[in-house]
C-alpha atoms as a PDB file:
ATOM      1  CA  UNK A   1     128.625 120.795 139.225  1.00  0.00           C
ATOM      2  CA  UNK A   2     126.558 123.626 138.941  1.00  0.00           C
ATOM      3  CA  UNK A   3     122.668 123.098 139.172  1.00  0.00           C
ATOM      4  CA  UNK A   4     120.029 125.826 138.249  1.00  0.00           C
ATOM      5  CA  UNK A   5     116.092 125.703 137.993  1.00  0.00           C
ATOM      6  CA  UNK A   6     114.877 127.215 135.643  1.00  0.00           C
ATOM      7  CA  UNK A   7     111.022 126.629 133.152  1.00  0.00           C
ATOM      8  CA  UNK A   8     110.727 124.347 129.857  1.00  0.00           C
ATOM      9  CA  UNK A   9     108.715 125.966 127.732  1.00  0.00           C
ATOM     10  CA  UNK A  10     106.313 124.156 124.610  1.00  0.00           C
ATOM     11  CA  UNK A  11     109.612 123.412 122.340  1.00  0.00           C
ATOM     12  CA  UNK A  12     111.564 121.720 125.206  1.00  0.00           C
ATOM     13  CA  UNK A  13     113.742 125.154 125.421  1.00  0.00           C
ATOM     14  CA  UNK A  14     115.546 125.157 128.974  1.00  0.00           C
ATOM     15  CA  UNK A  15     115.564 129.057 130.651  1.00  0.00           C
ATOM     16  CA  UNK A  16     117.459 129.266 133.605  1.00  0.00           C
ATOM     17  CA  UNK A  17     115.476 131.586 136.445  1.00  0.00           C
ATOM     18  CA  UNK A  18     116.735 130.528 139.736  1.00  0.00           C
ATOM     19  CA  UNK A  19     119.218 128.669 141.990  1.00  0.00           C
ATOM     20  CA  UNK A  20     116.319 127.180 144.090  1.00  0.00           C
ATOM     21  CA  UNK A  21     113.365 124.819 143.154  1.00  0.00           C
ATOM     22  CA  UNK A  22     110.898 127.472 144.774  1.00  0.00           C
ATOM     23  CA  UNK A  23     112.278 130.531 142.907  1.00  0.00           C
ATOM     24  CA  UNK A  24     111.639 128.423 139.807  1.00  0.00           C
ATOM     25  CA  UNK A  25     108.300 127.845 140.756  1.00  0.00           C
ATOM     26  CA  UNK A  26     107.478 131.108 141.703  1.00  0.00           C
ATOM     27  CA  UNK A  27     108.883 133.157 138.290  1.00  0.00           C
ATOM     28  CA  UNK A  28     106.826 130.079 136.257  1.00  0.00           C
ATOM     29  CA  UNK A  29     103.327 131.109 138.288  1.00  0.00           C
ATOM     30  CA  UNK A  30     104.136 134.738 137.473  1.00  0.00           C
ATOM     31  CA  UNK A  31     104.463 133.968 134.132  1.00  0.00           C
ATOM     32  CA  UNK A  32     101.795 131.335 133.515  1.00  0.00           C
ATOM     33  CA  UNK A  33     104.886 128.715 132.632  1.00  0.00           C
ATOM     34  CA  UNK A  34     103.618 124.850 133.290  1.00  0.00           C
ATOM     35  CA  UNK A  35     106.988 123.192 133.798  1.00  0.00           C
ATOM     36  CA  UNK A  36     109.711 123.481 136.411  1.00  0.00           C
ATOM     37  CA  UNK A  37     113.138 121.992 135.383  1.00  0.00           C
ATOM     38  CA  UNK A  38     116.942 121.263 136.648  1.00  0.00           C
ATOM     39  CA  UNK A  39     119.940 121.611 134.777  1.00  0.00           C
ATOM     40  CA  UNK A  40     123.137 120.484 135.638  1.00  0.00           C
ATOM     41  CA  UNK A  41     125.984 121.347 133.412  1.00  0.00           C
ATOM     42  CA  UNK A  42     124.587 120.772 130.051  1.00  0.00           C
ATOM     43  CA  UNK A  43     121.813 118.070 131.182  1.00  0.00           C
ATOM     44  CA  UNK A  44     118.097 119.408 131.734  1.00  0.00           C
ATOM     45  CA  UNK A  45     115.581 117.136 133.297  1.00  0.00           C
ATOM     46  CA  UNK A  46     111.989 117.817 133.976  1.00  0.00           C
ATOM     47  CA  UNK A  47     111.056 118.091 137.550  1.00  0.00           C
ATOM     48  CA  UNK A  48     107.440 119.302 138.447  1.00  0.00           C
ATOM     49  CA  UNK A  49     104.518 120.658 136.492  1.00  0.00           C
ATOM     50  CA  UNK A  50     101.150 122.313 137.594  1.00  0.00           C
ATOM     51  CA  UNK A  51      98.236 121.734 136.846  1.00  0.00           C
ATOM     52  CA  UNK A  52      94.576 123.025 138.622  1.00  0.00           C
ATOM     53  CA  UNK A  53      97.086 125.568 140.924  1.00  0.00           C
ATOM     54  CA  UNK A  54      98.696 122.426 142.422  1.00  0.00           C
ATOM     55  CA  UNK A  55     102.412 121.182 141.813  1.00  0.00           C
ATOM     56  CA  UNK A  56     103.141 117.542 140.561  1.00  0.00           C
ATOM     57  CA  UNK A  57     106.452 115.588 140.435  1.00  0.00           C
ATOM     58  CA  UNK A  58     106.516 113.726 137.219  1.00  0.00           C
ATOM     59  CA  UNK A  59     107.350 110.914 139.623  1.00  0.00           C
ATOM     60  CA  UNK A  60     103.663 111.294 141.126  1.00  0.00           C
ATOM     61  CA  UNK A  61     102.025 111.595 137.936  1.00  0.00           C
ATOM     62  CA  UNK A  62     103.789 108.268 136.428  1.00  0.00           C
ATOM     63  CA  UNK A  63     102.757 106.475 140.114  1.00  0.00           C
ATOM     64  CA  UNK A  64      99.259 107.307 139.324  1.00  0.00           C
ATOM     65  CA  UNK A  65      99.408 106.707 135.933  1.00  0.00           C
ATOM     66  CA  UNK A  66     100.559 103.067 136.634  1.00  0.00           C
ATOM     67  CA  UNK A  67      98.309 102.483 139.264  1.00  0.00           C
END
């Protein structure tokens, strides 16, 4: 399978930018994007978002959240 990063924007709409997780994170700082996401075929999940200049899994966030 193929897998691209790529942002999410406000209405959950996928846009593929990159074949790396830090090219996808750089084109969403350059344009003030808050979500990173993976697809893989037709399948898009969320990956990272940032927030005060810092980068969060969604895995962190839901840690803290819980604890």
């Amino acid at each position: 399978m193929i897998v691209l990063y790529g942002s999410t924007d406000n209405k959950n709409i996928h846009t593929d930018t990159s074949k790396t997780l830090l090219g996808a994170k750089q084109y969403a700082t350059r344009n003030d994007l808050k979500n990173v996401s993976m697809r893989v075929g037709y399948n898009v999940e969320l990956i990272e978002f940032k927030q005060g200049g810092k980068w969060y899994t969604y895995k962190e966030a839901f840690e803290f959240l819980l604890s």
